[in-house]
PDB file of N, CA and C in Angstrom:
ATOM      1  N   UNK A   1      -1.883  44.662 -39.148  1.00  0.00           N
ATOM      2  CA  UNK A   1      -1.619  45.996 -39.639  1.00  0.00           C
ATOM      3  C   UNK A   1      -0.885  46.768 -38.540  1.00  0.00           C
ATOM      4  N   UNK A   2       0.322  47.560 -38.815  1.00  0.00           N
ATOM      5  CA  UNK A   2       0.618  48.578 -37.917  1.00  0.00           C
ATOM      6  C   UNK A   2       0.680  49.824 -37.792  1.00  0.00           C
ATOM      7  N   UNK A   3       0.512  50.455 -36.847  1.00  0.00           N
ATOM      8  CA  UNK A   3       0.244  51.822 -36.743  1.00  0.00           C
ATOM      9  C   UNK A   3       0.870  52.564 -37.980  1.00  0.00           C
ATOM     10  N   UNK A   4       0.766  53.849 -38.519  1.00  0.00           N
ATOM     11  CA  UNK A   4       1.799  54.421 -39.541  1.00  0.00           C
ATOM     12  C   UNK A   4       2.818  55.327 -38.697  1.00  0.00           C
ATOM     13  N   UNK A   5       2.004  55.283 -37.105  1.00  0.00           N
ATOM     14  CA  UNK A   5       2.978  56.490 -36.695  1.00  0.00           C
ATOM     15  C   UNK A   5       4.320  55.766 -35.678  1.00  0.00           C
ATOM     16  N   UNK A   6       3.639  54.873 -35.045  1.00  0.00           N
ATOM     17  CA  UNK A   6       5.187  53.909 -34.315  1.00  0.00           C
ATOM     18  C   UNK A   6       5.220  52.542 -34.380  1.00  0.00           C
ATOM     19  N   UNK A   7       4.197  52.298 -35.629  1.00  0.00           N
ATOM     20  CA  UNK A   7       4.512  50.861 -35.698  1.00  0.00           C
ATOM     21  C   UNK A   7       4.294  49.442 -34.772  1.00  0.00           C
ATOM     22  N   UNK A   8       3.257  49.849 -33.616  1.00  0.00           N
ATOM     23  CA  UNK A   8       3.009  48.819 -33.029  1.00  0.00           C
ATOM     24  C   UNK A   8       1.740  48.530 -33.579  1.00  0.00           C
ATOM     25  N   UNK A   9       1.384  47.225 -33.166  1.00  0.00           N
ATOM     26  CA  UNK A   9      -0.371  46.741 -33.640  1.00  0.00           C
ATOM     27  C   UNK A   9      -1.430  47.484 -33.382  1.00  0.00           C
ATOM     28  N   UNK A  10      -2.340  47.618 -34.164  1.00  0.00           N
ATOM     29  CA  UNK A  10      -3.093  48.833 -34.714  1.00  0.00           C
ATOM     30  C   UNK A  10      -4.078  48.241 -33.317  1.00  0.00           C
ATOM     31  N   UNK A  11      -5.325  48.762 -33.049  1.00  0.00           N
ATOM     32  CA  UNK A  11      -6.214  48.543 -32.311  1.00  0.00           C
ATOM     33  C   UNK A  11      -7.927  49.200 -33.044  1.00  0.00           C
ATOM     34  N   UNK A  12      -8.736  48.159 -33.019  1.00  0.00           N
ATOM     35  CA  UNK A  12      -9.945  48.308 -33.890  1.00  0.00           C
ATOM     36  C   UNK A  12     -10.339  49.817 -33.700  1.00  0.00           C
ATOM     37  N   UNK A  13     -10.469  50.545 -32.444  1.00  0.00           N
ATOM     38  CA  UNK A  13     -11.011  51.562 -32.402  1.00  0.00           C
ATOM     39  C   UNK A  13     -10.216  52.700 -32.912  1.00  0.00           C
ATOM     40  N   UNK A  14      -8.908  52.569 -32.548  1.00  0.00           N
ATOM     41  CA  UNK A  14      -8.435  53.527 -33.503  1.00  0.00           C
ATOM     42  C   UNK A  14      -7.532  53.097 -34.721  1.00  0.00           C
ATOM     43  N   UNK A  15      -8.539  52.292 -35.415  1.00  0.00           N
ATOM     44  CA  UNK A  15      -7.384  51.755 -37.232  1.00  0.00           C
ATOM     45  C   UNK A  15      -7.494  52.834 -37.802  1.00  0.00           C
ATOM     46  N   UNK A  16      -6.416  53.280 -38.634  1.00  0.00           N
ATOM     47  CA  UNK A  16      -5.436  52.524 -38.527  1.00  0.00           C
ATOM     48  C   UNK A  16      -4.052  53.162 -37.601  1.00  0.00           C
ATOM     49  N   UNK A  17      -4.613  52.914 -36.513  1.00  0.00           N
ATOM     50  CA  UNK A  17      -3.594  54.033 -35.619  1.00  0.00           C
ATOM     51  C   UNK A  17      -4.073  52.628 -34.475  1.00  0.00           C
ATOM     52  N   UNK A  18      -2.871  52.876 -33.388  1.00  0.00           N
ATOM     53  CA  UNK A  18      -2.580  51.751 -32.144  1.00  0.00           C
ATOM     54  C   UNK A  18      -3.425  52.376 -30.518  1.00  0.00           C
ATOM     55  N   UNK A  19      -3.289  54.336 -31.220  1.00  0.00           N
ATOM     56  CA  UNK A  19      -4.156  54.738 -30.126  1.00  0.00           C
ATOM     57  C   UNK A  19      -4.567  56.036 -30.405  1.00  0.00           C
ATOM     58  N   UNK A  20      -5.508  57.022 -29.185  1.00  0.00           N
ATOM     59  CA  UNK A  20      -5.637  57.979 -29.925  1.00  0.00           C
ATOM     60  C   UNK A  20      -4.215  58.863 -30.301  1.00  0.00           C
ATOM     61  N   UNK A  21      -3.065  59.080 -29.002  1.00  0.00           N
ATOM     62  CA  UNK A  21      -2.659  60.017 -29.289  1.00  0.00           C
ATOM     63  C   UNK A  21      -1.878  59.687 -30.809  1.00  0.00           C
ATOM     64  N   UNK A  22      -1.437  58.498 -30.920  1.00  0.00           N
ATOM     65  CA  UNK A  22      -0.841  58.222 -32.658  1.00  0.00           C
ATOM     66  C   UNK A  22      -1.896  59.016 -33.653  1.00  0.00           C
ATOM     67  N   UNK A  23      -3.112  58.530 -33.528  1.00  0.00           N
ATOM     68  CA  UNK A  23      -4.365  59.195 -34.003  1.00  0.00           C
ATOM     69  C   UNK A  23      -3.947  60.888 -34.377  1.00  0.00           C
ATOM     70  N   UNK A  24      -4.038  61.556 -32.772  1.00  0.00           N
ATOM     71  CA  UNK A  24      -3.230  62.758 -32.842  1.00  0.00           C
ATOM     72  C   UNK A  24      -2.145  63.362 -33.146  1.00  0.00           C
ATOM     73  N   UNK A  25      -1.273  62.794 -33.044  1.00  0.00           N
ATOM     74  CA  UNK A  25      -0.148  63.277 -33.899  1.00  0.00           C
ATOM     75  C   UNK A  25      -0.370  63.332 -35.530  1.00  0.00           C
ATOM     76  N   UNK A  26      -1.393  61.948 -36.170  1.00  0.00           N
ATOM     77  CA  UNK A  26      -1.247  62.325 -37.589  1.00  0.00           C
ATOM     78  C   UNK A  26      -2.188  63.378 -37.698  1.00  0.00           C
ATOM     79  N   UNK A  27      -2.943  63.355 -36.977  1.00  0.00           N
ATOM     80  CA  UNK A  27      -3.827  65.166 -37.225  1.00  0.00           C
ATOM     81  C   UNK A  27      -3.011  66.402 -37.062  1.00  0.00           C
ATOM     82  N   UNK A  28      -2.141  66.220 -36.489  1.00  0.00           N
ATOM     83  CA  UNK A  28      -1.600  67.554 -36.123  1.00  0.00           C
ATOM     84  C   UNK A  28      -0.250  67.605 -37.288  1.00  0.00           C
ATOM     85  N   UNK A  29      -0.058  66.314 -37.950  1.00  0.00           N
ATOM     86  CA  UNK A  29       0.683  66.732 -38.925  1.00  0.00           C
ATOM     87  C   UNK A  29      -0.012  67.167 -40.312  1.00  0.00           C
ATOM     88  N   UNK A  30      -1.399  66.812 -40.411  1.00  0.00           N
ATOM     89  CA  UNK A  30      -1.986  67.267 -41.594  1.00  0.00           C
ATOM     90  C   UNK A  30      -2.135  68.570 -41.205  1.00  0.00           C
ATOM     91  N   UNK A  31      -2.408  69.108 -39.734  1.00  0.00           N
ATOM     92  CA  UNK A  31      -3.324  70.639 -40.000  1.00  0.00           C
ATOM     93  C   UNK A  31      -1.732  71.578 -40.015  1.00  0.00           C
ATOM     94  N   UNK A  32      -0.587  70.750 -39.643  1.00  0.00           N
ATOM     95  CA  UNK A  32       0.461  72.030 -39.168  1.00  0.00           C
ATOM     96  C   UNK A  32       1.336  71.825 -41.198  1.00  0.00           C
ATOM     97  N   UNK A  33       0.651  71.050 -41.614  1.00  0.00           N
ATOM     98  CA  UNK A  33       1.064  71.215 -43.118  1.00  0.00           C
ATOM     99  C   UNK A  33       2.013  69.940 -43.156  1.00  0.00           C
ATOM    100  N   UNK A  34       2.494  69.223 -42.160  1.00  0.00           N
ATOM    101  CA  UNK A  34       3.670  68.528 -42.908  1.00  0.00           C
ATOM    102  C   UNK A  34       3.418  67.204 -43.755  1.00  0.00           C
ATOM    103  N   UNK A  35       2.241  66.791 -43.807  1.00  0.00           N
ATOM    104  CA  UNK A  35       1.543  66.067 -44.990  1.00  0.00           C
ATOM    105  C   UNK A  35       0.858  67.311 -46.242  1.00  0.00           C
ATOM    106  N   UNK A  36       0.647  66.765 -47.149  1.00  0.00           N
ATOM    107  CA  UNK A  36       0.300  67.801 -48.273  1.00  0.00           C
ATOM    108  C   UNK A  36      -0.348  66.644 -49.051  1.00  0.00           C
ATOM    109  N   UNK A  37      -1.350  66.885 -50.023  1.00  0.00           N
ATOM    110  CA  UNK A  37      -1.714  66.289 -51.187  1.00  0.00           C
ATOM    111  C   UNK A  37      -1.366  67.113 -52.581  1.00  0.00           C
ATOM    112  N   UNK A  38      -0.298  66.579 -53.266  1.00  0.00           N
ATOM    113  CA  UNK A  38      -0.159  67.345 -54.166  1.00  0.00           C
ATOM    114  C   UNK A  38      -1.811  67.799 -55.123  1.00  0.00           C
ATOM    115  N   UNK A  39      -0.832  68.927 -55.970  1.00  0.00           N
ATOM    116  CA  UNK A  39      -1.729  69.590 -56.719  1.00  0.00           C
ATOM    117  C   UNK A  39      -1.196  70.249 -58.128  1.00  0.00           C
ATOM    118  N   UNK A  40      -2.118  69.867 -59.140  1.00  0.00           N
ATOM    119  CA  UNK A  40      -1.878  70.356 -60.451  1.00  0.00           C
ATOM    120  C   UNK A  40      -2.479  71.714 -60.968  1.00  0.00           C
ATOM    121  N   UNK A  41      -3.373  72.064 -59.771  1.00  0.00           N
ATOM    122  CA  UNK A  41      -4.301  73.360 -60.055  1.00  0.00           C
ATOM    123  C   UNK A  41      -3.127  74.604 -60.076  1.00  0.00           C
ATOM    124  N   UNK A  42      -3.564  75.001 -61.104  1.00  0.00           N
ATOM    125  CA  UNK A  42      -2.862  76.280 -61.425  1.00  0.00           C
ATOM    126  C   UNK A  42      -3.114  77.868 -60.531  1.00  0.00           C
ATOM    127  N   UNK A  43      -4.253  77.672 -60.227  1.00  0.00           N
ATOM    128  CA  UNK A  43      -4.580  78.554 -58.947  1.00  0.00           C
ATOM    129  C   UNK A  43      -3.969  78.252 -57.937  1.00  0.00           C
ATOM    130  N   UNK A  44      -3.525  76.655 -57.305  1.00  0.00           N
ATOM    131  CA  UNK A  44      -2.854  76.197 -55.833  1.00  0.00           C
ATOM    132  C   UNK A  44      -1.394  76.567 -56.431  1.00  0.00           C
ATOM    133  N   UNK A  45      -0.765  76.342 -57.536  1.00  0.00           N
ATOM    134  CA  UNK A  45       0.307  76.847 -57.537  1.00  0.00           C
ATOM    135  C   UNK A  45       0.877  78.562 -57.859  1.00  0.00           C
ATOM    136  N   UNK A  46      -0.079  79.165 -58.012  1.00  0.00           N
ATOM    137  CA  UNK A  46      -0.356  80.586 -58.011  1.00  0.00           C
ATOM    138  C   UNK A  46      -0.069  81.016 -56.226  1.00  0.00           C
ATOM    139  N   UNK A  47      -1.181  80.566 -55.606  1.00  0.00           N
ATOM    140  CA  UNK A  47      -1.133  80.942 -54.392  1.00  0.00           C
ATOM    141  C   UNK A  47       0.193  80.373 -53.640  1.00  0.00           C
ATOM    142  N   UNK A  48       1.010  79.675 -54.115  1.00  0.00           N
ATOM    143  CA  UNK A  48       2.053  79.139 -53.323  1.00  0.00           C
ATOM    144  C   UNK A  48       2.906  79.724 -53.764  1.00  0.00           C
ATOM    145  N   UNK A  49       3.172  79.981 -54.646  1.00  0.00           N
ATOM    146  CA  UNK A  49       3.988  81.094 -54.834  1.00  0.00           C
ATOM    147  C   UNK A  49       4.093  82.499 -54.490  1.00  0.00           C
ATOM    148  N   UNK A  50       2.755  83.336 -54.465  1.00  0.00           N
ATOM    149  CA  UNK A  50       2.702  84.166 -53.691  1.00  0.00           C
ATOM    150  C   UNK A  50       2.903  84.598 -52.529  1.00  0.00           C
ATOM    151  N   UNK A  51       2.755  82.861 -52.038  1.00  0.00           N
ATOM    152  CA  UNK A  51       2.678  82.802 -50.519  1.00  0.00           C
ATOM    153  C   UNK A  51       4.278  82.785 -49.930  1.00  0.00           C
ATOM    154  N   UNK A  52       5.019  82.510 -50.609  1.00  0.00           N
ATOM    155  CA  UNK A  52       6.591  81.689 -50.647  1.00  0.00           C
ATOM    156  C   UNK A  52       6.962  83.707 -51.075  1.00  0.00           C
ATOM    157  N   UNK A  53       6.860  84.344 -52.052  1.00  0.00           N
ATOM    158  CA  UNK A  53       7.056  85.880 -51.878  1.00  0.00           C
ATOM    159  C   UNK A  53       6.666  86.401 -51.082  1.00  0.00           C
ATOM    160  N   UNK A  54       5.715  86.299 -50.437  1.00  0.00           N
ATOM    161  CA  UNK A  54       5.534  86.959 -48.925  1.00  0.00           C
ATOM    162  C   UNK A  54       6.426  86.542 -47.285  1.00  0.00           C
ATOM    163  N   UNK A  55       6.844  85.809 -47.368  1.00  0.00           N
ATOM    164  CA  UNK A  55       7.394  84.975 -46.548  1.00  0.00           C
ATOM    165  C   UNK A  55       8.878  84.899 -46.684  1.00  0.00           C
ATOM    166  N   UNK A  56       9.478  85.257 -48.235  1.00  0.00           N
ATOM    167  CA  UNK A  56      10.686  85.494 -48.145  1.00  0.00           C
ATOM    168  C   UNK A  56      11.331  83.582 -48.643  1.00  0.00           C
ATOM    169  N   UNK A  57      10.599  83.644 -48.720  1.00  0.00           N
ATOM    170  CA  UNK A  57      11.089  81.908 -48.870  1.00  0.00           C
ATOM    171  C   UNK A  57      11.520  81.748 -50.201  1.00  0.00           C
ATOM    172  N   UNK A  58      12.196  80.977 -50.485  1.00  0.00           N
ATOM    173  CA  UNK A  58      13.013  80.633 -52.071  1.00  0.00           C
ATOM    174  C   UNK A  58      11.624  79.872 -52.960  1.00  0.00           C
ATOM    175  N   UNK A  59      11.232  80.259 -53.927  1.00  0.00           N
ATOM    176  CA  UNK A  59      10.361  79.318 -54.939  1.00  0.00           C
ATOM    177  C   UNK A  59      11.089  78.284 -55.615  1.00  0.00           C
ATOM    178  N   UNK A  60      10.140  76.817 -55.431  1.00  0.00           N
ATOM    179  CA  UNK A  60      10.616  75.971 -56.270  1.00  0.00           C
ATOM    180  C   UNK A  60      11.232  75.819 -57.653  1.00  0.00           C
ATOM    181  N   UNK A  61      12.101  74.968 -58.257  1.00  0.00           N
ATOM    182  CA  UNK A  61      12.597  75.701 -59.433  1.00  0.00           C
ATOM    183  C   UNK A  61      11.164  74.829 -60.235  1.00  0.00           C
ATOM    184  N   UNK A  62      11.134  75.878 -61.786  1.00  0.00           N
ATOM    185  CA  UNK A  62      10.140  75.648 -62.460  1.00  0.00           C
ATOM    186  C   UNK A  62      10.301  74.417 -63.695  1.00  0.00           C
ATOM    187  N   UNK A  63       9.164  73.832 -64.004  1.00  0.00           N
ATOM    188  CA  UNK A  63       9.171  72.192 -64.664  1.00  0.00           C
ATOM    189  C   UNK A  63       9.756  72.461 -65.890  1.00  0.00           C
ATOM    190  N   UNK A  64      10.451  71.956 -66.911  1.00  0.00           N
ATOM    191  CA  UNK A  64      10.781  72.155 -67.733  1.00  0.00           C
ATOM    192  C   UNK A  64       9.930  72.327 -69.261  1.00  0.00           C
TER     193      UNK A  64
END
C-alpha cells in the first residue's frame, strides 16, 4: 500500500500514511477545508450559500 500523500510505502504505525508528518498534512487538509464530504442536506446547502453571500464569493450554478 502507498502513502495517499507522496506515495512511498506506507509504515504499520502510521497506515495508511508512510509517516506522521504525511499523517499531518492530510489533517490539515481536512480541517483547512480542502477535502469535503459532499452533502445533500438542504440545511448544508442553505448555509453555503449564505456563507458564499457573505464572503462575496460567486454561488454555484443551480441543478437543473
Amino acid at each position: 500500500m502507498s502513502c495517499p500523500i507522496c506515495s512511498k510505502q506506507t509504515i504499520k504505525a502510521f497506515r495508511p500514511f508512510c509517516s506522521k508528518r504525511c499523517a499531518d498534512v492530510d489533517l490539515g487538509k481536512w480541517l483547512t477545508g480542502s477535502y469535503a464530504v459532499p452533502s445533500d442536506d438542504p440545511d448544508d446547502i442553505e448555509a453555503a450559500l449564505e456563507e458564499a453571500e457573505r464572503t462575496g464569493a460567486s454561488a454555484p450554478p443551480k441543478a437543473p
